[in-house]
C-alpha atoms as a PDB file:
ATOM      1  CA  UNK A   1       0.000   0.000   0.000  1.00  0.00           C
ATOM      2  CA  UNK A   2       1.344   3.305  -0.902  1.00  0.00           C
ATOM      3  CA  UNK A   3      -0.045   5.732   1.667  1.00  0.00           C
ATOM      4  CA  UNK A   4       2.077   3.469   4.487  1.00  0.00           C
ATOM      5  CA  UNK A   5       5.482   3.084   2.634  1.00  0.00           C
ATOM      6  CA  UNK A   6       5.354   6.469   2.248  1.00  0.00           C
ATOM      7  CA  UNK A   7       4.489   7.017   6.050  1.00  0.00           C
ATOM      8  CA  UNK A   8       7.155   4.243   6.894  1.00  0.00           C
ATOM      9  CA  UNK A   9       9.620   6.758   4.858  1.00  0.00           C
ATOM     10  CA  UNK A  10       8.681   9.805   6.163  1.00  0.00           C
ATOM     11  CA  UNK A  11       8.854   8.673   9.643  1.00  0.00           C
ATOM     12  CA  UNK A  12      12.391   7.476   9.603  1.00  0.00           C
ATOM     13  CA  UNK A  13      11.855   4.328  11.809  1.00  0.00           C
ATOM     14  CA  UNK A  14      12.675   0.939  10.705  1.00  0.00           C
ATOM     15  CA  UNK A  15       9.471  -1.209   9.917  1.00  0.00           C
ATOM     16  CA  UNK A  16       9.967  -2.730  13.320  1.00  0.00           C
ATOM     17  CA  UNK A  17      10.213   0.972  14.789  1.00  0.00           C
ATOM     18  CA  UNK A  18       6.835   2.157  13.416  1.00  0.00           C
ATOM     19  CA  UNK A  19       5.002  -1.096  14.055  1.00  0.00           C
ATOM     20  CA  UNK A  20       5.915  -0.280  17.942  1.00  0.00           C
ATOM     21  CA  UNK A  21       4.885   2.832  17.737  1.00  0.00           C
ATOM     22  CA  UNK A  22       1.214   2.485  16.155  1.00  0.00           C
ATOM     23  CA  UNK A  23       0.879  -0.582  18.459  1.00  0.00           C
ATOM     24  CA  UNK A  24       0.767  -3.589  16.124  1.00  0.00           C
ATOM     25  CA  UNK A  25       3.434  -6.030  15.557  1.00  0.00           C
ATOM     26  CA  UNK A  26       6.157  -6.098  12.648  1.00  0.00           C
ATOM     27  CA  UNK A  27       4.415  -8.451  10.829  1.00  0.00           C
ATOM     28  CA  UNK A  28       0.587  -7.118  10.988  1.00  0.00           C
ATOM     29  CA  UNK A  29       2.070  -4.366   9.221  1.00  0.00           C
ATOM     30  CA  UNK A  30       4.031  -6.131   6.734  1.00  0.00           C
ATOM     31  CA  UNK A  31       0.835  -7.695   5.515  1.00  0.00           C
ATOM     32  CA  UNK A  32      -0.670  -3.820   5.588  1.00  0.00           C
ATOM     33  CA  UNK A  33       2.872  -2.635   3.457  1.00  0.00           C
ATOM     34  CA  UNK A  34       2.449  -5.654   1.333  1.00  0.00           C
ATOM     35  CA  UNK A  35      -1.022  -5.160   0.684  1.00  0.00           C
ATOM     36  CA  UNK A  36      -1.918  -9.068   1.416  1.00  0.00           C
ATOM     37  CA  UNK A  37      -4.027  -7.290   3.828  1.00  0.00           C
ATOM     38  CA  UNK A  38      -5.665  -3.901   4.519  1.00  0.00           C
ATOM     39  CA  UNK A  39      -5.589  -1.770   7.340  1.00  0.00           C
ATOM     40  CA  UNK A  40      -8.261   0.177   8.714  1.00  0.00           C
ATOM     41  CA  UNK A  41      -8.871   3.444   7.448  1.00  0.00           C
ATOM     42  CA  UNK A  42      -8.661   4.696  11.165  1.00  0.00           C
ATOM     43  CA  UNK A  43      -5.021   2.744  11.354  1.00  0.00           C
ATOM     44  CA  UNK A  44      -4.147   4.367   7.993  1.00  0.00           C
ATOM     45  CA  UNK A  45      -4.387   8.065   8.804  1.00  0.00           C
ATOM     46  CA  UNK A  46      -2.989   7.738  12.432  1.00  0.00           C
ATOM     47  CA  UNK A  47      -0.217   6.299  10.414  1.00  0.00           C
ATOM     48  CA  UNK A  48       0.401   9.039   8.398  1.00  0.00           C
ATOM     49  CA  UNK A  49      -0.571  11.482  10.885  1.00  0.00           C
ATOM     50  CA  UNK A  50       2.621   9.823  13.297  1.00  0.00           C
ATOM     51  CA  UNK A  51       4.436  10.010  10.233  1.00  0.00           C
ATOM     52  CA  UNK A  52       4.086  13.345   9.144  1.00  0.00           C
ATOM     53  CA  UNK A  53       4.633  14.663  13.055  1.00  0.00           C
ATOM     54  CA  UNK A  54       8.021  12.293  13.250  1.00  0.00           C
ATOM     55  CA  UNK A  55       9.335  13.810   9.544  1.00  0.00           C
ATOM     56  CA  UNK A  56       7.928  17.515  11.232  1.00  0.00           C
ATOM     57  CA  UNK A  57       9.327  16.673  14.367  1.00  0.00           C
ATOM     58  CA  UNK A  58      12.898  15.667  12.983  1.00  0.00           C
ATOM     59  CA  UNK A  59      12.566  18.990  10.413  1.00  0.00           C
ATOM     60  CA  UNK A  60      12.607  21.498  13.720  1.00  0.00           C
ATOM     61  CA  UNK A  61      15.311  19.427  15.205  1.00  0.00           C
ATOM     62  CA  UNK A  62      12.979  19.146  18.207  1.00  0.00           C
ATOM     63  CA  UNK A  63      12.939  15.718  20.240  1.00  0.00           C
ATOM     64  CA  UNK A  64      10.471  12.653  20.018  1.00  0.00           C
ATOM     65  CA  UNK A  65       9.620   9.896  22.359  1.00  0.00           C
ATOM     66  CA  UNK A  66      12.635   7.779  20.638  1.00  0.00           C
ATOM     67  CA  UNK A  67      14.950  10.188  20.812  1.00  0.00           C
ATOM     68  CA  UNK A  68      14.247  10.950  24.268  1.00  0.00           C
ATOM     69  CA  UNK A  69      14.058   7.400  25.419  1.00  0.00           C
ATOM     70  CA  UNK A  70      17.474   6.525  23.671  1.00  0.00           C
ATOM     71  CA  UNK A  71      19.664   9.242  25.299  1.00  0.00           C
ATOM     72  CA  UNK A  72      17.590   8.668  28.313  1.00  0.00           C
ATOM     73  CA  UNK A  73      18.706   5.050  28.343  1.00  0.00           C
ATOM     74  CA  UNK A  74      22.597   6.012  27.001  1.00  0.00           C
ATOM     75  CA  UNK A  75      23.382   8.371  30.336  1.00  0.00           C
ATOM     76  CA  UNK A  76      21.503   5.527  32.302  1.00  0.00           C
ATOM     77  CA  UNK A  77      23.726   2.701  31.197  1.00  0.00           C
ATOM     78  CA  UNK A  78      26.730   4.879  32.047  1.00  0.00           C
ATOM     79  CA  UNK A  79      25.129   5.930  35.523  1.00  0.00           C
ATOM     80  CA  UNK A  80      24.817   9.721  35.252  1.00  0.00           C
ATOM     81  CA  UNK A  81      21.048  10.335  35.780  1.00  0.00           C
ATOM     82  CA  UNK A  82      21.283  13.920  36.404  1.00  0.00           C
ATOM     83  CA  UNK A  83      21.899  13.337  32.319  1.00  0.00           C
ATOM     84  CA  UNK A  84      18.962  11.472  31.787  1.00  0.00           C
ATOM     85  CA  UNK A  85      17.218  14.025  33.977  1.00  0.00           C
ATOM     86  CA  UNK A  86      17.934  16.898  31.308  1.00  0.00           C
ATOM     87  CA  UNK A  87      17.087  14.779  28.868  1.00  0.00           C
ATOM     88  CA  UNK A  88      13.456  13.736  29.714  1.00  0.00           C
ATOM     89  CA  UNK A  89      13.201  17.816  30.463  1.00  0.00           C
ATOM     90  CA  UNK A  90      15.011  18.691  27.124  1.00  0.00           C
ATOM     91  CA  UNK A  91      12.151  16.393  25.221  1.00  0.00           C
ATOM     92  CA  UNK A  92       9.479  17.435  27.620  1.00  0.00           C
ATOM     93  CA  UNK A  93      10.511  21.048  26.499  1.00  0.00           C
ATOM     94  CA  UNK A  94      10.563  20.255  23.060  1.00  0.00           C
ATOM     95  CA  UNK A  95       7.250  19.102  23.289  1.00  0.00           C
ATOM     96  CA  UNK A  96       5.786  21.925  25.413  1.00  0.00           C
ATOM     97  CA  UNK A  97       6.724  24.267  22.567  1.00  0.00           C
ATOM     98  CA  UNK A  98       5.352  22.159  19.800  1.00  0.00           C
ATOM     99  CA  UNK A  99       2.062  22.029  21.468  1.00  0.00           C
ATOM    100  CA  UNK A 100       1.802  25.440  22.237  1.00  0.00           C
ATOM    101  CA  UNK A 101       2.770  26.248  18.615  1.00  0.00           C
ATOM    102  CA  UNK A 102       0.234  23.949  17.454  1.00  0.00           C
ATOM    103  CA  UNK A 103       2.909  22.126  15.640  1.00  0.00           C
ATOM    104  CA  UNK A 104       1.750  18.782  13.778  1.00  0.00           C
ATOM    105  CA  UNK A 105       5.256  17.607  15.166  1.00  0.00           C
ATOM    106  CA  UNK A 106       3.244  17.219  18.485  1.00  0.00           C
ATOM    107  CA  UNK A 107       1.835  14.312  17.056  1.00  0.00           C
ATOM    108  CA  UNK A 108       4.940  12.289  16.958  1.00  0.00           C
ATOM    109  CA  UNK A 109       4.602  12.050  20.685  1.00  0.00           C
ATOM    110  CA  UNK A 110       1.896  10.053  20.781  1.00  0.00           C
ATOM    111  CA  UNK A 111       4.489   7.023  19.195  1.00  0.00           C
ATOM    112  CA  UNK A 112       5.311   4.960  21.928  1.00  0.00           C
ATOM    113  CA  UNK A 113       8.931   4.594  22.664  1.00  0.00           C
ATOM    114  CA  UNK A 114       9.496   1.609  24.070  1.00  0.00           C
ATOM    115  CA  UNK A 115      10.108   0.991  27.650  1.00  0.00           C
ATOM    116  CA  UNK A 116      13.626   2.055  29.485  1.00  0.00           C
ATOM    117  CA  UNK A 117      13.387  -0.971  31.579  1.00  0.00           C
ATOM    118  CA  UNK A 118      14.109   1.154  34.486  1.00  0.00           C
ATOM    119  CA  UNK A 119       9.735   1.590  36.373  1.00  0.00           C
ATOM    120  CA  UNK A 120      10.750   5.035  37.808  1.00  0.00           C
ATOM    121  CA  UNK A 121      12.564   6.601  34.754  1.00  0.00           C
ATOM    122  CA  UNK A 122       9.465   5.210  33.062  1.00  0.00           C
ATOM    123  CA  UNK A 123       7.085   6.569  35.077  1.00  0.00           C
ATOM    124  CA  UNK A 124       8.505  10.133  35.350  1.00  0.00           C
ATOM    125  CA  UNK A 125       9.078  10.294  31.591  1.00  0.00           C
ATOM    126  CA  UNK A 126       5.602   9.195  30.911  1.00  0.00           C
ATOM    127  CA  UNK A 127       3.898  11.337  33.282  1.00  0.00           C
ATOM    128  CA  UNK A 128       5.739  14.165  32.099  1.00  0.00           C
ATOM    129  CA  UNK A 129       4.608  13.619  28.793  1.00  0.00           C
ATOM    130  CA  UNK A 130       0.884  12.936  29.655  1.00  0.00           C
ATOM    131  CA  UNK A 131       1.042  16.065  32.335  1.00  0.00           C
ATOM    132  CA  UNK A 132       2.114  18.111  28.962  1.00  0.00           C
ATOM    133  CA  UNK A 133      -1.252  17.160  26.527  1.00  0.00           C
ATOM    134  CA  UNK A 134      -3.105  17.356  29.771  1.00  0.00           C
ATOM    135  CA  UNK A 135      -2.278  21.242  29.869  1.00  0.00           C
ATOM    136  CA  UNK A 136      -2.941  21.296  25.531  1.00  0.00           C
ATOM    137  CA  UNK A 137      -6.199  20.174  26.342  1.00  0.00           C
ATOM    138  CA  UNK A 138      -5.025  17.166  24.316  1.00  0.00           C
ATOM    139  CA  UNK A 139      -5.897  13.420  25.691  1.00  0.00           C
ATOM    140  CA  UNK A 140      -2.927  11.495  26.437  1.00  0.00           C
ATOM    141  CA  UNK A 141      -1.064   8.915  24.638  1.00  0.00           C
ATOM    142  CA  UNK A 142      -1.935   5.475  24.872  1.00  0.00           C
ATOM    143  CA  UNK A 143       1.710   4.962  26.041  1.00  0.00           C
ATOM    144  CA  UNK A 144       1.943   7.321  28.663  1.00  0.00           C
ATOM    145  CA  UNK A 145      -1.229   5.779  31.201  1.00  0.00           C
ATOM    146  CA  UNK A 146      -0.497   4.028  34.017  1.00  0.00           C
ATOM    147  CA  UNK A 147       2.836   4.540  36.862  1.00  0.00           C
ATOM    148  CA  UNK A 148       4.972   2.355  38.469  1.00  0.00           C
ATOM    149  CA  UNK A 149       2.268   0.133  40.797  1.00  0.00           C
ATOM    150  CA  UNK A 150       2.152   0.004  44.350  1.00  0.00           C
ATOM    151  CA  UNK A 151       6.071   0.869  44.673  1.00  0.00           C
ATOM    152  CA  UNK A 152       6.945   4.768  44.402  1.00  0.00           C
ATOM    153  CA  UNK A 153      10.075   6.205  43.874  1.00  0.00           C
ATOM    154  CA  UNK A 154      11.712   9.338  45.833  1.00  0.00           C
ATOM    155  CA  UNK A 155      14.138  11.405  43.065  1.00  0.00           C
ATOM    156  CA  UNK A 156      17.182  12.400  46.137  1.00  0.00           C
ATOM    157  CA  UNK A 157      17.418  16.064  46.535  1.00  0.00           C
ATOM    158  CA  UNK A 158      20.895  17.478  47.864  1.00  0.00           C
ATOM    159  CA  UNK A 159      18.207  19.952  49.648  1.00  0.00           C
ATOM    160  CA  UNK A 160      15.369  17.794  51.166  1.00  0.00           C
ATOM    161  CA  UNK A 161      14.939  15.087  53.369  1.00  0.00           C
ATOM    162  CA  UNK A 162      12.384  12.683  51.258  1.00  0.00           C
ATOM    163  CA  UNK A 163       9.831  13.268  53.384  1.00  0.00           C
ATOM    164  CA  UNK A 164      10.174  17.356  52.078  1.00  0.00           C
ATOM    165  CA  UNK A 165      10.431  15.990  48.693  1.00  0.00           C
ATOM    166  CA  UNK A 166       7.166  14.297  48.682  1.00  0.00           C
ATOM    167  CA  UNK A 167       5.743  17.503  50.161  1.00  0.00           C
ATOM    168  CA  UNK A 168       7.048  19.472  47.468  1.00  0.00           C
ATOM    169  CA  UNK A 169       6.125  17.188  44.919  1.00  0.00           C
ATOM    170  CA  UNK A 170       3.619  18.852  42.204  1.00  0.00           C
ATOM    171  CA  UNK A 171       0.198  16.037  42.699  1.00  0.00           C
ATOM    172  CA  UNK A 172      -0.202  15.422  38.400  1.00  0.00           C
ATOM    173  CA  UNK A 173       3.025  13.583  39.490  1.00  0.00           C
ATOM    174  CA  UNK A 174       2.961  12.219  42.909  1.00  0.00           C
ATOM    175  CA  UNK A 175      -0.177  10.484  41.164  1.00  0.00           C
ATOM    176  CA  UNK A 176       2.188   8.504  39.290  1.00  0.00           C
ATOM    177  CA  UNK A 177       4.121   7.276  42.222  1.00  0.00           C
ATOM    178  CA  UNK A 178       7.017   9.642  41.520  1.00  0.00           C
ATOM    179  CA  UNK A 179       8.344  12.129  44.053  1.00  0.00           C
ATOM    180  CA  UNK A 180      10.822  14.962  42.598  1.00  0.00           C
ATOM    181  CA  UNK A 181      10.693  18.336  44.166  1.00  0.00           C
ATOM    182  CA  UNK A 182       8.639  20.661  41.472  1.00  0.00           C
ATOM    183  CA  UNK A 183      11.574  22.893  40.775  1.00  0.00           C
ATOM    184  CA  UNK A 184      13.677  20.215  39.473  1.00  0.00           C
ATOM    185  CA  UNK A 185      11.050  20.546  36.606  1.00  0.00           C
ATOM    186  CA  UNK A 186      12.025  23.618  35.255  1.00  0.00           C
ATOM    187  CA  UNK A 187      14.324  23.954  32.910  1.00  0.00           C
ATOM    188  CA  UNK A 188      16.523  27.497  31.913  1.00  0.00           C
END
């Protein structure tokens, strides 16, 4: 089919990558790209519409869910998380402004980018993306519901004891199970 190679193109994922990030698996939509089967028309234009907000995204050099997960995950692996802390705020910010410019390249957040494998980082970076269509008056991506269960997780302050964190904590987020004092959320 067409419409989807050219989505699969214009998003600049691998065939794996955008299968994750409608929500199907690689091979439901190689039957859709080889046209052995056909997709809803509701799965075809979310396609493109992912597409076209990855290939806008990408254009304004602003982050996406990928992007933020991957050099989320790279300062992990190497144990600086004060690195992986500017980066879910540097892609949090990136969205922010593409919502509030009514940028299609909002759009490309709603591709989920695959777990961390870490439940807090998780959580924080998916609450922090569902806080930010919350206040676009947008609903929030399918990716981004749900926390971390029944365990919570205390970001350490160098300033507050953790019961002072948890006071300070902003509630969209203490929600989620994640405590991190509200301004370690802004960003210069």
């Amino acid at each position: 089919m067409a419409g989807l190679r050219e989505a699969l193109e214009k998003s600049g994922l691998t065939q794996a990558g955008l299968a994750r990030a409608l929500g199907t698996s690689a091979s439901r939509l190689s039957t859709y790209l080889s046209g052995s089967t056909a997709p809803s028309a509701t799965f075809f234009l979310r396609a493109r519409r992912l597409a076209r907000g990855l290939e806008l995204a990408g254009g304004l050099w602003r982050m996406t869910p990928a992007s933020t997960a991957a050099a989320m995950r790279a300062a992990l692996n190497e144990g600086d998380e004060g690195w992986a802390m500017r980066m879910v705020m540097q892609g949090r910010d990136d969205l922010r402004a593409m919502l509030d410019e009514g940028s299609a390249g909002a759009d490309a957040w709603e591709c989920d980018p695959g777990l961390l494998r870490r439940p807090a980082w998780d959580a924080l970076f998916s609450a922090l993306v569902a806080h930010e269509f919350a206040m676009a008056g947008r609903g929030e991506p399918r990716w981004t519901q749900g926390g971390i269960g029944t365990r919570t997780w205390v970001f350490a302050s160098p300033y507050y004891d953790e019961a002072e964190v948890r006071r300070r904590t902003p509630d969209w987020l203490a929600d989620r199970g994640v405590y991190l004092v509200g301004r370690d959320l802004v960003t210069a």
